[in-house]
Protein backbone atom coordinates (compact mmCIF):
# COMPACT_ATOMS: atom_id res chain seq x y z
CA UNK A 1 107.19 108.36 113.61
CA UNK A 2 104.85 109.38 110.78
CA UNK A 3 108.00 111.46 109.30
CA UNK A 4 110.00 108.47 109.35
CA UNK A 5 107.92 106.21 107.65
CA UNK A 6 107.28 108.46 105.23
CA UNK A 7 111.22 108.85 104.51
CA UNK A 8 111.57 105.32 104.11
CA UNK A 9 108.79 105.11 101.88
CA UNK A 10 110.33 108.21 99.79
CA UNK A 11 113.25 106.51 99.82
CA UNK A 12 111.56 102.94 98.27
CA UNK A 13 112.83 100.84 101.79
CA UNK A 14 108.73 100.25 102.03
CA UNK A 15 106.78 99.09 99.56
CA UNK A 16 103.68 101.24 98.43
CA UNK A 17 100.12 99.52 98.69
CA UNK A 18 99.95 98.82 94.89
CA UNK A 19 103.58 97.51 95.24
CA UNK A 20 102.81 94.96 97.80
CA UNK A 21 99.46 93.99 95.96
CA UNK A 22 100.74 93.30 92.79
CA UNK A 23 104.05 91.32 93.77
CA UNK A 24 101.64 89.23 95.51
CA UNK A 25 99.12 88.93 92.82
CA UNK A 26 102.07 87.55 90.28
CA UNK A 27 103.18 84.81 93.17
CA UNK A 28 99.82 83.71 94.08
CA UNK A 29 99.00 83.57 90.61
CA UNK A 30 102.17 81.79 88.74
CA UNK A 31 101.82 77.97 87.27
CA UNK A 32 102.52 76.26 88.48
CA UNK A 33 102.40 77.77 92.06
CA UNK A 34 106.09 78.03 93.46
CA UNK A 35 106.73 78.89 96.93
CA UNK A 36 107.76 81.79 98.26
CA UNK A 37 109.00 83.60 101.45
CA UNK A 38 108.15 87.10 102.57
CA UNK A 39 111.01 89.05 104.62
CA UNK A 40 109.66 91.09 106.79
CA UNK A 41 111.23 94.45 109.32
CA UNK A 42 111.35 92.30 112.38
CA UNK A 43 113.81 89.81 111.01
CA UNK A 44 110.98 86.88 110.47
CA UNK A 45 111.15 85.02 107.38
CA UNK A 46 107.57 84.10 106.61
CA UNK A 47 107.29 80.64 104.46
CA UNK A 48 104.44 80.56 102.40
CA UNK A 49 103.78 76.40 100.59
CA UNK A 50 100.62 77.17 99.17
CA UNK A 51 98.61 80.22 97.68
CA UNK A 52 96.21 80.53 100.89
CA UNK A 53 97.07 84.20 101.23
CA UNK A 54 94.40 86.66 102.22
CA UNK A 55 95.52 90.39 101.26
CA UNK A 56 93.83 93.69 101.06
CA UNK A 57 94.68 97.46 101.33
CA UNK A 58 98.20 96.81 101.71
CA UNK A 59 97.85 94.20 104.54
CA UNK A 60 98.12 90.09 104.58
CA UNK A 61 97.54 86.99 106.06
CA UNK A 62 98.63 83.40 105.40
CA UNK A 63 95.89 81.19 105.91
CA UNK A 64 97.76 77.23 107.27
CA UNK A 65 96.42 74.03 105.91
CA UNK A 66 94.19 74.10 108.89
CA UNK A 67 92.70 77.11 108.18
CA UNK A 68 93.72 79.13 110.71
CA UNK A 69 95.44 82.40 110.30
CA UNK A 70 99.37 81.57 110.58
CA UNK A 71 101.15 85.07 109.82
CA UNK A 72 100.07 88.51 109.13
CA UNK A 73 102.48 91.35 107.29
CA UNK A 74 102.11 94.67 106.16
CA UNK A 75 103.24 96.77 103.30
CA UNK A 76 105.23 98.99 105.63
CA UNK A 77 107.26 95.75 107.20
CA UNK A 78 107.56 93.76 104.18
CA UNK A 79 111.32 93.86 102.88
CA UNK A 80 111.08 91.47 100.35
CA UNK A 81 108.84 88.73 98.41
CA UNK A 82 111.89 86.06 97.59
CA UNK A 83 111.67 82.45 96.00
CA UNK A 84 111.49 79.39 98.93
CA UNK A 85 115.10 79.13 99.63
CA UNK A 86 114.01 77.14 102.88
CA UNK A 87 111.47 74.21 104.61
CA UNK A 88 108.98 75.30 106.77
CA UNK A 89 109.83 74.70 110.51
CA UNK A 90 107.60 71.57 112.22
């Protein structure tokens, strides 16, 4: 397992720590804030309307309107921080 994930990372199919940190920085960040969807292994799409993200040592969390903890992704499962090309689901 370790082997393998280490391949993919080699390979640039997972993004490194600083990778994932920094992408995230520049879409939390922009002005004004656009939304955003994060792709992730598993085959989830992860909508994110506002920048209520939580994220440390390559990990995050999406924090809802309501304050409660709505998603959490990984370095090694995110595929891809994309531009909102869908509405969240009710």
């Amino acid at each position: 397992m370790i082997q393998a994930v280490r391949r993919m990372y080699e390979e640039g199919l997972i993004m490194s720590v600083e990778q994932f940190e920094r992408e995230l920085r520049l879409l939390l960040r922009a002005e004004p804030f656009q939304p955003f969807e994060v792709v992730v292994s598993d085959g989830r799409t992860i909508y994110v309307d506002e920048p209520a993200v939580a994220f440390g040592g390559g990990r995050g969390g999406f924090i809802g309107p309501d304050e409660q903890l709505v998603e959490f992704f990984d370095c090694e499962n995110v595929i891809e921080f994309r531009p909102a090309t869908m509405e969240p689901r009710s």
